[in-house]
N, C-alpha and C. Protein backbone atom coordinates (compact mmCIF):
# COMPACT_ATOMS: atom_id res chain seq x y z
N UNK A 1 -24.01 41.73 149.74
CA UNK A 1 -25.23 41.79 148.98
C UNK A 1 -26.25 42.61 149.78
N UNK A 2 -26.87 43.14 149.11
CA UNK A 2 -28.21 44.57 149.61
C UNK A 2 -29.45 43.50 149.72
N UNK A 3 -29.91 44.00 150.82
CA UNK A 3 -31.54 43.31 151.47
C UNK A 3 -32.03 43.35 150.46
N UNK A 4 -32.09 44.43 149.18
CA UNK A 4 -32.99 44.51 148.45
C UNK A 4 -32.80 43.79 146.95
N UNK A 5 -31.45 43.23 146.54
CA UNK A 5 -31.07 42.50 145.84
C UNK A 5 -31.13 40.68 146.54
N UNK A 6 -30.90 40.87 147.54
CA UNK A 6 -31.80 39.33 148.10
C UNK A 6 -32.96 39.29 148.09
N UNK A 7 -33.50 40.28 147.87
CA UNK A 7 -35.02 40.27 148.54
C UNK A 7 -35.39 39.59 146.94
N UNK A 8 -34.70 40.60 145.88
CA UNK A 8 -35.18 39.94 144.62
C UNK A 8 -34.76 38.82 144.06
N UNK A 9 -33.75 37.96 144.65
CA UNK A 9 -33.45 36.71 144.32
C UNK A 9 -34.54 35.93 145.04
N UNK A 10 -34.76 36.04 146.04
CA UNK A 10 -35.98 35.12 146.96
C UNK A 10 -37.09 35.05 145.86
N UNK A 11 -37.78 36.15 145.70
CA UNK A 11 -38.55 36.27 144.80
C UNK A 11 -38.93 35.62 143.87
N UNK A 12 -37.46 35.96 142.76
CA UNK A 12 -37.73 35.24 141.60
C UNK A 12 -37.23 33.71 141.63
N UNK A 13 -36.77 33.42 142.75
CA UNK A 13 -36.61 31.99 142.94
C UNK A 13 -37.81 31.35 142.94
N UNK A 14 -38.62 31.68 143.88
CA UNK A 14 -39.84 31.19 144.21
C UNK A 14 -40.58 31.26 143.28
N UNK A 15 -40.62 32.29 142.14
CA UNK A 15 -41.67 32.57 140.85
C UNK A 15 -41.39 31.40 139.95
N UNK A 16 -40.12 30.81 140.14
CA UNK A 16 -39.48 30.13 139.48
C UNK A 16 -39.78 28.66 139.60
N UNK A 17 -40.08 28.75 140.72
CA UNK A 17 -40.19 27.33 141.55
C UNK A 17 -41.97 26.62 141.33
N UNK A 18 -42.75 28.07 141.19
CA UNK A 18 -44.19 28.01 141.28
C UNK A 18 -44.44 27.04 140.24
N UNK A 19 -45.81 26.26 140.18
CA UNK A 19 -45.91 25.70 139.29
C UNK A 19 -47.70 26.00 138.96
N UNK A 20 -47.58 26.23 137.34
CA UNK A 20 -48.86 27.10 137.22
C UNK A 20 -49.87 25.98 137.62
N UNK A 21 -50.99 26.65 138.15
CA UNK A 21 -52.38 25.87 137.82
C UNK A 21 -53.18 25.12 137.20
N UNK A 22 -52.97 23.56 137.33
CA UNK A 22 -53.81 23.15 135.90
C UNK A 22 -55.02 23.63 135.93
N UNK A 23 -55.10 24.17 134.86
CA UNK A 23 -57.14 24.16 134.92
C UNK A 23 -57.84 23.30 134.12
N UNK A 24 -57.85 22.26 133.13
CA UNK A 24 -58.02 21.62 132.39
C UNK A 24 -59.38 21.16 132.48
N UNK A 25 -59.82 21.16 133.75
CA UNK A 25 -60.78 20.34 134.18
C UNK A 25 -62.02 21.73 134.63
N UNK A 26 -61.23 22.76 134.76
CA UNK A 26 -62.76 24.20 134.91
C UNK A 26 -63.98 24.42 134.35
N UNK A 27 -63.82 23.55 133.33
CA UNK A 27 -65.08 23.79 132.59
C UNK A 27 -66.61 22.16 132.48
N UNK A 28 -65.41 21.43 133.57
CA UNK A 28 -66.14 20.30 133.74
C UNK A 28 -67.41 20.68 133.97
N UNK A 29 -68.10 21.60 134.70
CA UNK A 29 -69.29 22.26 135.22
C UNK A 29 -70.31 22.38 133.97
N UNK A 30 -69.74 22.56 133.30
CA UNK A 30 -70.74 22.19 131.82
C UNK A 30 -71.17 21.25 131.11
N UNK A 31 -70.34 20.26 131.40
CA UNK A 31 -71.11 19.02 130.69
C UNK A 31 -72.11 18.82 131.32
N UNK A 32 -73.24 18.45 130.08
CA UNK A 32 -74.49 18.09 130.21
C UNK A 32 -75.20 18.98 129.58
N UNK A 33 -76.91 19.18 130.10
CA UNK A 33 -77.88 19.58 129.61
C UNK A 33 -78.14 20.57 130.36
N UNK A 34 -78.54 21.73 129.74
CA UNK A 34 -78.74 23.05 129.96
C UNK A 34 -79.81 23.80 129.54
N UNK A 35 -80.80 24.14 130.15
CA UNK A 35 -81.94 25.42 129.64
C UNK A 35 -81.14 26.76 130.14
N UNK A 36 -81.11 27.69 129.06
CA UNK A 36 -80.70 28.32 129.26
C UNK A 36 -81.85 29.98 129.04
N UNK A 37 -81.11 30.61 129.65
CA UNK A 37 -82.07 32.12 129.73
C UNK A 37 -81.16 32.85 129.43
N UNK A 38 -81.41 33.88 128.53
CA UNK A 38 -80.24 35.26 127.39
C UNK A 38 -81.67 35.74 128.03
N UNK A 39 -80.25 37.15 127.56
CA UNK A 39 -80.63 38.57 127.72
C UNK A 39 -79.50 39.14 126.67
N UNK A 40 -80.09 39.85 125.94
CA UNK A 40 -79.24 40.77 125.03
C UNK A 40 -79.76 41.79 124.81
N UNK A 41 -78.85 43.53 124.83
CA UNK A 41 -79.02 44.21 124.64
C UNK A 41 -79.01 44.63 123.29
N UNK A 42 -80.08 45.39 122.78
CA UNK A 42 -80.48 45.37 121.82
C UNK A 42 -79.79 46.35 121.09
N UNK A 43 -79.56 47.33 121.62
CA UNK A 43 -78.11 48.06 120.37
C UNK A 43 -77.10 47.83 121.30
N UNK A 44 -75.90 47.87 121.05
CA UNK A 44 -74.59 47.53 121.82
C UNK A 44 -73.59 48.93 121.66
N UNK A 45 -73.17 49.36 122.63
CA UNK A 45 -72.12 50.76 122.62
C UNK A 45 -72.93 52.20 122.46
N UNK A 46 -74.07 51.71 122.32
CA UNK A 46 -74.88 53.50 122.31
C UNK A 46 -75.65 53.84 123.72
N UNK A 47 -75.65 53.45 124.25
CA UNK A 47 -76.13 53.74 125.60
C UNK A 47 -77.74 53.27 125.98
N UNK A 48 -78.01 51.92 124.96
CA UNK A 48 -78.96 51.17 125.24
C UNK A 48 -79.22 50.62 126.42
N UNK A 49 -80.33 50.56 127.11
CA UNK A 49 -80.57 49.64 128.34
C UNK A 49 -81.79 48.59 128.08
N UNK A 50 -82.44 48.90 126.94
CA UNK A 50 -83.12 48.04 126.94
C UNK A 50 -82.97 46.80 126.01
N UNK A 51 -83.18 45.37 127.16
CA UNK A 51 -82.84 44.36 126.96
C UNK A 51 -83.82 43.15 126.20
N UNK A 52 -83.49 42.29 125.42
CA UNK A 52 -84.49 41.72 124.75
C UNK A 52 -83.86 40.12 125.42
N UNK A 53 -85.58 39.58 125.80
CA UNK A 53 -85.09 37.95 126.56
C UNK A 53 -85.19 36.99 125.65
N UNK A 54 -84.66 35.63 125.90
CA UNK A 54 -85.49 34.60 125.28
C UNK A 54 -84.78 33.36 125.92
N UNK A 55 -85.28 32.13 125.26
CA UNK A 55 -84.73 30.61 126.13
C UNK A 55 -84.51 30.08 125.12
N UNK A 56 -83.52 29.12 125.49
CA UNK A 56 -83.16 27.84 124.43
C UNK A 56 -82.64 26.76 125.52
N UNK A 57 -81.49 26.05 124.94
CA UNK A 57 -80.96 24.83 125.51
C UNK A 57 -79.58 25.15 125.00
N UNK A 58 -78.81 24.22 125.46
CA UNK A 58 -77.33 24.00 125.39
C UNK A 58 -76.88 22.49 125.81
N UNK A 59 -76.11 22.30 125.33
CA UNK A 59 -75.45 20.71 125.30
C UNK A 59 -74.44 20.23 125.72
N UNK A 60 -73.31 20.27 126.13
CA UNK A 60 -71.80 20.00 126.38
C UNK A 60 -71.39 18.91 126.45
N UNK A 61 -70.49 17.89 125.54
CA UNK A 61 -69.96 16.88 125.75
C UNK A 61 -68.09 17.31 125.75
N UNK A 62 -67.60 16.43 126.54
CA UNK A 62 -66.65 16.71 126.73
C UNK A 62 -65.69 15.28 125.89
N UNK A 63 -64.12 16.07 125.59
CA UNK A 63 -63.83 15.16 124.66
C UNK A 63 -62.19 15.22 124.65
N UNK A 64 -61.52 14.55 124.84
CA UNK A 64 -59.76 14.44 124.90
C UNK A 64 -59.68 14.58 126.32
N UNK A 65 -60.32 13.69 127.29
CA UNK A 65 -59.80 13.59 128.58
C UNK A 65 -60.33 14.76 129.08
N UNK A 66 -61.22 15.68 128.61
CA UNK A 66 -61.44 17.12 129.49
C UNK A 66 -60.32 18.26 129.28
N UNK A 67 -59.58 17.97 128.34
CA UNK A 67 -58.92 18.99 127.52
C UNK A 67 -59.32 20.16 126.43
N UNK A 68 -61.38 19.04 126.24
CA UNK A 68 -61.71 20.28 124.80
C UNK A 68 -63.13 19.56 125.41
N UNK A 69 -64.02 20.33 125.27
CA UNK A 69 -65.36 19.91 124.97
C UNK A 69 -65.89 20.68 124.07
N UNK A 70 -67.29 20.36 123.61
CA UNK A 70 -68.27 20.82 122.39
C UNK A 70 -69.45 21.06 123.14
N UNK A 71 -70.07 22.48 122.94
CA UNK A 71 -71.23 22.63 123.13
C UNK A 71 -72.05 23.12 122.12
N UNK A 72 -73.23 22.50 121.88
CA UNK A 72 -74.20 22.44 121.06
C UNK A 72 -75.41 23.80 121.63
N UNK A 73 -75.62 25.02 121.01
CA UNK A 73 -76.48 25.59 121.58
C UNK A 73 -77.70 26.33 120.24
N UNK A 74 -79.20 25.97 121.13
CA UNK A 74 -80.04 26.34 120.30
C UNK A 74 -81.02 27.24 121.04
N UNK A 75 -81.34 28.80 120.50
CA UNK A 75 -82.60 29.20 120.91
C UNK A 75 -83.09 30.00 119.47
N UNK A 76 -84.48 30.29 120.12
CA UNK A 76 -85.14 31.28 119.06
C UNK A 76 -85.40 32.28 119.54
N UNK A 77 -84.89 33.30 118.97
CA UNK A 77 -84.45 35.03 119.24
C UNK A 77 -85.64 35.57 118.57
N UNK A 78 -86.44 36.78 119.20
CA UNK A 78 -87.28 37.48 119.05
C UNK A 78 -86.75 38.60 117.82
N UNK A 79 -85.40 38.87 117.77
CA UNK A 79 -84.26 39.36 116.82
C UNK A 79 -83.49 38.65 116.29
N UNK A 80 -83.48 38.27 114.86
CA UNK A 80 -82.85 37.60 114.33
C UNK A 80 -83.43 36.22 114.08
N UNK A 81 -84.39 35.41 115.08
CA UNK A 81 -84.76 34.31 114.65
C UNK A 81 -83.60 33.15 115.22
N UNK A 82 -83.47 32.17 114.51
CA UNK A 82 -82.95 30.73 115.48
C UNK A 82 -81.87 30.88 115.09
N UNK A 83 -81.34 30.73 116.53
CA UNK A 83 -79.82 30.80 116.54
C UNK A 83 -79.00 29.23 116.91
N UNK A 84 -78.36 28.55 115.72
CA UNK A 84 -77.69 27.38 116.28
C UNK A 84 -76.28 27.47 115.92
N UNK A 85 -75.72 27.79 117.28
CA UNK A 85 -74.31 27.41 116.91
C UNK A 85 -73.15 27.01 118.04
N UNK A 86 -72.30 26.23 117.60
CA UNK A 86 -71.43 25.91 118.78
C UNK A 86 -70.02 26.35 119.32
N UNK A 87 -69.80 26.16 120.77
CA UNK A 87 -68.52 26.64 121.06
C UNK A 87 -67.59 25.28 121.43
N UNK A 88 -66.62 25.46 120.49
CA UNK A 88 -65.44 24.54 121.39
C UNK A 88 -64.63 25.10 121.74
N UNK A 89 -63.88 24.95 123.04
CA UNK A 89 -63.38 24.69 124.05
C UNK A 89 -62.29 23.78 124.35
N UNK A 90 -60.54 24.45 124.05
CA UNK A 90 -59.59 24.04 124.38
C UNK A 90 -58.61 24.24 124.98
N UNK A 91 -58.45 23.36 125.99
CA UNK A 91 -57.21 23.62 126.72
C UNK A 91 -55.86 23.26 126.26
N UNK A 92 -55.22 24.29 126.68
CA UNK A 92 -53.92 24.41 126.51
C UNK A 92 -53.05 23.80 127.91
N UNK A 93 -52.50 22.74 127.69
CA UNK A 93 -51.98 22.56 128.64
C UNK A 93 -49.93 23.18 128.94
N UNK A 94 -49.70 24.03 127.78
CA UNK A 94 -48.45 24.52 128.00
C UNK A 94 -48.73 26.02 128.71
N UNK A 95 -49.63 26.79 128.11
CA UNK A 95 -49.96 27.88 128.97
C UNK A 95 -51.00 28.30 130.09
N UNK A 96 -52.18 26.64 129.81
CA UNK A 96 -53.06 26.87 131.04
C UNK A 96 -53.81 27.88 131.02
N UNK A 97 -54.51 27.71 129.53
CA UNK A 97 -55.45 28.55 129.26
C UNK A 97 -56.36 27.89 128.33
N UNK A 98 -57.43 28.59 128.51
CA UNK A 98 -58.84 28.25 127.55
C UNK A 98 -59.08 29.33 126.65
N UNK A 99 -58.97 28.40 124.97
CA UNK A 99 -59.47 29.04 123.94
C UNK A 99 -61.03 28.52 123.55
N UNK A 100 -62.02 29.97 123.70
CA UNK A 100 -63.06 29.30 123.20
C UNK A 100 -63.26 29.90 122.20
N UNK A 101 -63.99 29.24 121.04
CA UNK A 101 -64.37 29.04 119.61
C UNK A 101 -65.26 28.83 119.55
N UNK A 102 -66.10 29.79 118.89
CA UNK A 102 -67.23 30.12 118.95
C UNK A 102 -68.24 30.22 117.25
N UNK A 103 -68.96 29.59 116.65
CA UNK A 103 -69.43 29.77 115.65
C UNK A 103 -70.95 29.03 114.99
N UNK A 104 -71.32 29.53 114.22
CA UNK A 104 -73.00 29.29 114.37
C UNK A 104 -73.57 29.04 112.48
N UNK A 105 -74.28 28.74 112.66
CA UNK A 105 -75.28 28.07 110.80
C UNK A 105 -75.33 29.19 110.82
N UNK A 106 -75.39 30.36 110.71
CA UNK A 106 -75.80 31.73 109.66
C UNK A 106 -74.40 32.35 109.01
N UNK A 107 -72.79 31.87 109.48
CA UNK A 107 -71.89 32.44 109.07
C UNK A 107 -70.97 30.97 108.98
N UNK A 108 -70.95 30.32 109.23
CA UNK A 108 -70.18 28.79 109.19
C UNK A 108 -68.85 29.18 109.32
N UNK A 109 -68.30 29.92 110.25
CA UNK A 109 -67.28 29.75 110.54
C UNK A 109 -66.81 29.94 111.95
N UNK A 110 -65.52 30.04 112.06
CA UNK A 110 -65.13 30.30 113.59
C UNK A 110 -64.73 31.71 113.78
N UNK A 111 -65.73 32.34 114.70
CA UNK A 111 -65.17 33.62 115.08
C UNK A 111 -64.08 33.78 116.01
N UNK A 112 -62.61 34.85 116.19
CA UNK A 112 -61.59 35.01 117.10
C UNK A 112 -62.03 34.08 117.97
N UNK A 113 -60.94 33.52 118.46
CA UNK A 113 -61.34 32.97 119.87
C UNK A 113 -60.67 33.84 121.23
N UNK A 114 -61.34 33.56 122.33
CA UNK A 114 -61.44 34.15 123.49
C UNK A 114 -60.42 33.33 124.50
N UNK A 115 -59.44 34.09 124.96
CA UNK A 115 -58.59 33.54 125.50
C UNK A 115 -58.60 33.80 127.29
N UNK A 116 -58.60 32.35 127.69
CA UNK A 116 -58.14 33.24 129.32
C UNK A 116 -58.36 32.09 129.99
N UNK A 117 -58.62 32.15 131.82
CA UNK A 117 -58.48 30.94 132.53
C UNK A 117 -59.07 31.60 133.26
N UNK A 118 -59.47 30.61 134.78
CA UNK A 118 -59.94 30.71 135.70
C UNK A 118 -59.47 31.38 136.81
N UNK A 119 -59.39 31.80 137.80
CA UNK A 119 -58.97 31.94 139.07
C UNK A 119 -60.03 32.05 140.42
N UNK A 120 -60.05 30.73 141.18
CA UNK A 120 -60.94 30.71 141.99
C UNK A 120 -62.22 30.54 141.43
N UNK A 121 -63.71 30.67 141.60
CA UNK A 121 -64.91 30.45 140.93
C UNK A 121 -64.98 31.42 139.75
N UNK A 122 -64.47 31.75 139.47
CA UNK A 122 -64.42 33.06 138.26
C UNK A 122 -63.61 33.28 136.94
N UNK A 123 -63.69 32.64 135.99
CA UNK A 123 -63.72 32.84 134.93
C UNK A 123 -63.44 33.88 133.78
N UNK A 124 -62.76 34.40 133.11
CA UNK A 124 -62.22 35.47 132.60
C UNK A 124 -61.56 35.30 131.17
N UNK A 125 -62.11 35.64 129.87
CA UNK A 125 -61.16 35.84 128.87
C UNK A 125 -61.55 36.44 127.63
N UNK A 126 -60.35 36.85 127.22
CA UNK A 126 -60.77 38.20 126.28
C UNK A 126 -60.33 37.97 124.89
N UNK A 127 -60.71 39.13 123.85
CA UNK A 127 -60.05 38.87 122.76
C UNK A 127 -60.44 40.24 122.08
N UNK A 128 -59.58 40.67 120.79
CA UNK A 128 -60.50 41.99 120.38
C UNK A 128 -61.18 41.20 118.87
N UNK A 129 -62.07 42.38 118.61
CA UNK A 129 -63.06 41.67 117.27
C UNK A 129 -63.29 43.33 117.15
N UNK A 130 -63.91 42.95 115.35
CA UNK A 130 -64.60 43.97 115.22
C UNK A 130 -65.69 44.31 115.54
N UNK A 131 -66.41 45.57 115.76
CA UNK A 131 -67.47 45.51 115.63
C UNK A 131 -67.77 47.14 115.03
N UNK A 132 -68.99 46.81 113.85
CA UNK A 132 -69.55 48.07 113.04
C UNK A 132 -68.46 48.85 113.09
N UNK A 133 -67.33 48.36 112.75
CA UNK A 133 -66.37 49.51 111.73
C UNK A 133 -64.94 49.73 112.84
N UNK A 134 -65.26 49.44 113.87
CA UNK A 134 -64.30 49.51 115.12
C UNK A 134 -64.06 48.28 115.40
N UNK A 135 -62.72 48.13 115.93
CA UNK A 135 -62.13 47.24 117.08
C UNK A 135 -62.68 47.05 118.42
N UNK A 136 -63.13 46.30 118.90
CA UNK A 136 -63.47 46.18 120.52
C UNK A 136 -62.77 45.32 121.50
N UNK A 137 -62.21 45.19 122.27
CA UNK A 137 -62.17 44.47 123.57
C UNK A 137 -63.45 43.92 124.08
N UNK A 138 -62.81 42.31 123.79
CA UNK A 138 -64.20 41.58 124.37
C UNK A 138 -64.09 41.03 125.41
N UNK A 139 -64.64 40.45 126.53
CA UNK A 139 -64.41 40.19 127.91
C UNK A 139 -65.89 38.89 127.97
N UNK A 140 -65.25 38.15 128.18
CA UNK A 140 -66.55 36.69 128.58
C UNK A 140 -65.99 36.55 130.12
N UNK A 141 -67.12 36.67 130.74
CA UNK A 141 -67.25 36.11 132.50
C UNK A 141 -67.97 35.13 132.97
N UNK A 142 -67.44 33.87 133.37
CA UNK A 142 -68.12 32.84 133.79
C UNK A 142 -68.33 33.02 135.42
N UNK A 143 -69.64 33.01 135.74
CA UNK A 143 -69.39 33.24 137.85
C UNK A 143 -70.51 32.50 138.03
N UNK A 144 -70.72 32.39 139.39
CA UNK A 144 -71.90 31.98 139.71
C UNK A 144 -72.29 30.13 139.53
N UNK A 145 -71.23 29.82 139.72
CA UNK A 145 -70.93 28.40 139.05
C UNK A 145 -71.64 27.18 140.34
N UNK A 146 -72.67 26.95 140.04
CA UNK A 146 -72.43 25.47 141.22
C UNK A 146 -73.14 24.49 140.37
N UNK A 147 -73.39 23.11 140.79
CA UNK A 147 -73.58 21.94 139.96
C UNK A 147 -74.72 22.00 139.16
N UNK A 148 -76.07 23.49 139.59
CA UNK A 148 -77.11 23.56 138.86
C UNK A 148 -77.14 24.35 138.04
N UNK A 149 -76.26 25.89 138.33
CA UNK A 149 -76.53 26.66 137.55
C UNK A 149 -75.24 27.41 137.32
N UNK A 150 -75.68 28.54 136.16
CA UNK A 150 -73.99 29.50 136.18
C UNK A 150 -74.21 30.14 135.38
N UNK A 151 -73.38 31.74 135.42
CA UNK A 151 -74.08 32.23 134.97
C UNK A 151 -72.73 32.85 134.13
N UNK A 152 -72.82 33.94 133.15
CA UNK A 152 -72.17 34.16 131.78
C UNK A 152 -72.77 35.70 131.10
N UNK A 153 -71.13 36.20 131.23
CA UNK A 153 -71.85 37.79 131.20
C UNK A 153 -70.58 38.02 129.44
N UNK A 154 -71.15 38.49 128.86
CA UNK A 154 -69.84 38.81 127.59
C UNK A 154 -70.44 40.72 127.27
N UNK A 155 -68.79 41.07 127.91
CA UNK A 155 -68.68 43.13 127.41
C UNK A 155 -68.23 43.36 126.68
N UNK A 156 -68.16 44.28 126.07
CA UNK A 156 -67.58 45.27 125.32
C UNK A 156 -66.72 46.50 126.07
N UNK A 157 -65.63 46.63 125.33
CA UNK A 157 -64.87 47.89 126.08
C UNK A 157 -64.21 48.57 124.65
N UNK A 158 -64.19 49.73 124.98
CA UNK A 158 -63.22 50.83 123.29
C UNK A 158 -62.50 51.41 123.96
N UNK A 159 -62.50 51.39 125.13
CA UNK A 159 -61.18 52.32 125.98
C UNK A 159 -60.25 51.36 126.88
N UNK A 160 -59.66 50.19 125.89
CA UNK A 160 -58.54 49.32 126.63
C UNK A 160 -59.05 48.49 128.04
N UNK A 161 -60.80 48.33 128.32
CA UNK A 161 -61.03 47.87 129.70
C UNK A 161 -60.79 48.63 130.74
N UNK A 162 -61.18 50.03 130.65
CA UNK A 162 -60.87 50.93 131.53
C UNK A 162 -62.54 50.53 131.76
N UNK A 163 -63.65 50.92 131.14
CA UNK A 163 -65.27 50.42 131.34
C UNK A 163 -65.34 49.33 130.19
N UNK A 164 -66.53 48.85 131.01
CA UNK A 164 -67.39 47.51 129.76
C UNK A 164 -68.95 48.18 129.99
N UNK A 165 -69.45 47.42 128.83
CA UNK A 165 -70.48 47.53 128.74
C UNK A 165 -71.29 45.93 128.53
N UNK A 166 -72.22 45.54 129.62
CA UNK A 166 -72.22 44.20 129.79
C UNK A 166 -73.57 44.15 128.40
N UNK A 167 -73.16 43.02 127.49
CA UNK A 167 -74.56 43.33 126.49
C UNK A 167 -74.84 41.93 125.70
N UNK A 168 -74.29 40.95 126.85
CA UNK A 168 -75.23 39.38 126.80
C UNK A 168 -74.95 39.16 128.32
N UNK A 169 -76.06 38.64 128.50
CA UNK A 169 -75.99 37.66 129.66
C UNK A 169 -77.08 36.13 129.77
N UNK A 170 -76.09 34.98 129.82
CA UNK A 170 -76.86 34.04 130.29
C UNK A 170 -76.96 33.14 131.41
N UNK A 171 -78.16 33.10 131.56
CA UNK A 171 -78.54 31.77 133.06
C UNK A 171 -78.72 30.56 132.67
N UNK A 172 -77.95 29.66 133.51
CA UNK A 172 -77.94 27.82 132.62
C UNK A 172 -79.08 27.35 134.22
N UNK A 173 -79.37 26.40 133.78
CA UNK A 173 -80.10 25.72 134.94
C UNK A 173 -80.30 24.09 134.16
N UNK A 174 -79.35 23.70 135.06
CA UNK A 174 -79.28 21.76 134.54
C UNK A 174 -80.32 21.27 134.22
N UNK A 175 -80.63 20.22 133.51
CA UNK A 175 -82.01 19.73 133.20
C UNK A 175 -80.81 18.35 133.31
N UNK A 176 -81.94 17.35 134.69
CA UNK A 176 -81.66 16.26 135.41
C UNK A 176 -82.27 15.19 134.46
């Protein structure tokens, strides 16, 4: 047998052997009460930089052992006016991933959900949607995570995630 045909049995033994990551519990960091601070860019994909702020709150109860939680989120947008709507949040415990589901009172339904998991403090998952007539690659980033605050960036990409274009971002800060 060739070094390099052992080399690939070692390998895939061990790939074999690995056992994935639960993450089930990554999003524990959210339950509770949240003031939150947005930033949204005000046209998206045209080479806008200017950003429009505002505050609301957010809610998170968690529910099936920390397998799914519900978050409740409310602000009033300087564009568009009051925004209430919620994301749930489920884990998959066969693939060890988080689908979030996302949907709000002005459309009553559930938009694609966003698929992906953690690795290390960092957060990652995507999905495509439309947008104004095109397909996009969407990208949600959770970072910045400690027991007070965390922070939440969602891009846009039209060229497969070769670039994004970051065009929400929010800051949570616990309310004790």
């Amino acid at each position: 047998m060739t070094k390099l045909v052992l080399f690939a049995l070692l390998v895939s033994a061990a790939a074999a052997d690995a056992t994935p990551r639960d993450g089930q519990h990554d999003f524990d960091f959210e339950v509770g009460t949240w003031k939150i601070h947005l930033k949204r860019l005000k046209a998206r994909l045209v080479g806008s930089h200017e950003w429009i702020e505002f505050d609301g709150t957010s809610v998170t109860r968690p529910l099936w052992g920390g397998k799914s939680q519900v978050e409740e989120f409310e602000v009033d947008s300087p564009i568009g006016g009051r925004i209430e709507g919620m994301t749930v949040r489920l884990y998959s415990p066969t693939t060890h991933e988080w689908s979030l589901n996302w949907a709000n009172q002005h459309d009553g339904h559930f938009d694609t959900p966003t698929i992906g998991s953690f690795s290390g403090d960092r957060g990652e998952f995507y999905d495509m949607e439309p947008w104004e007539g095109r397909t996009v690659l969407v990208r949600f980033v959770w970072s910045k995570i400690t027991p007070k605050s965390a922070h939440f960036e969602q891009s846009f990409s039209t060229d497969g995630g070769k670039t994004w274009e970051v065009n929400w971002i929010t800051d949570q800060t616990r309310v004790e």
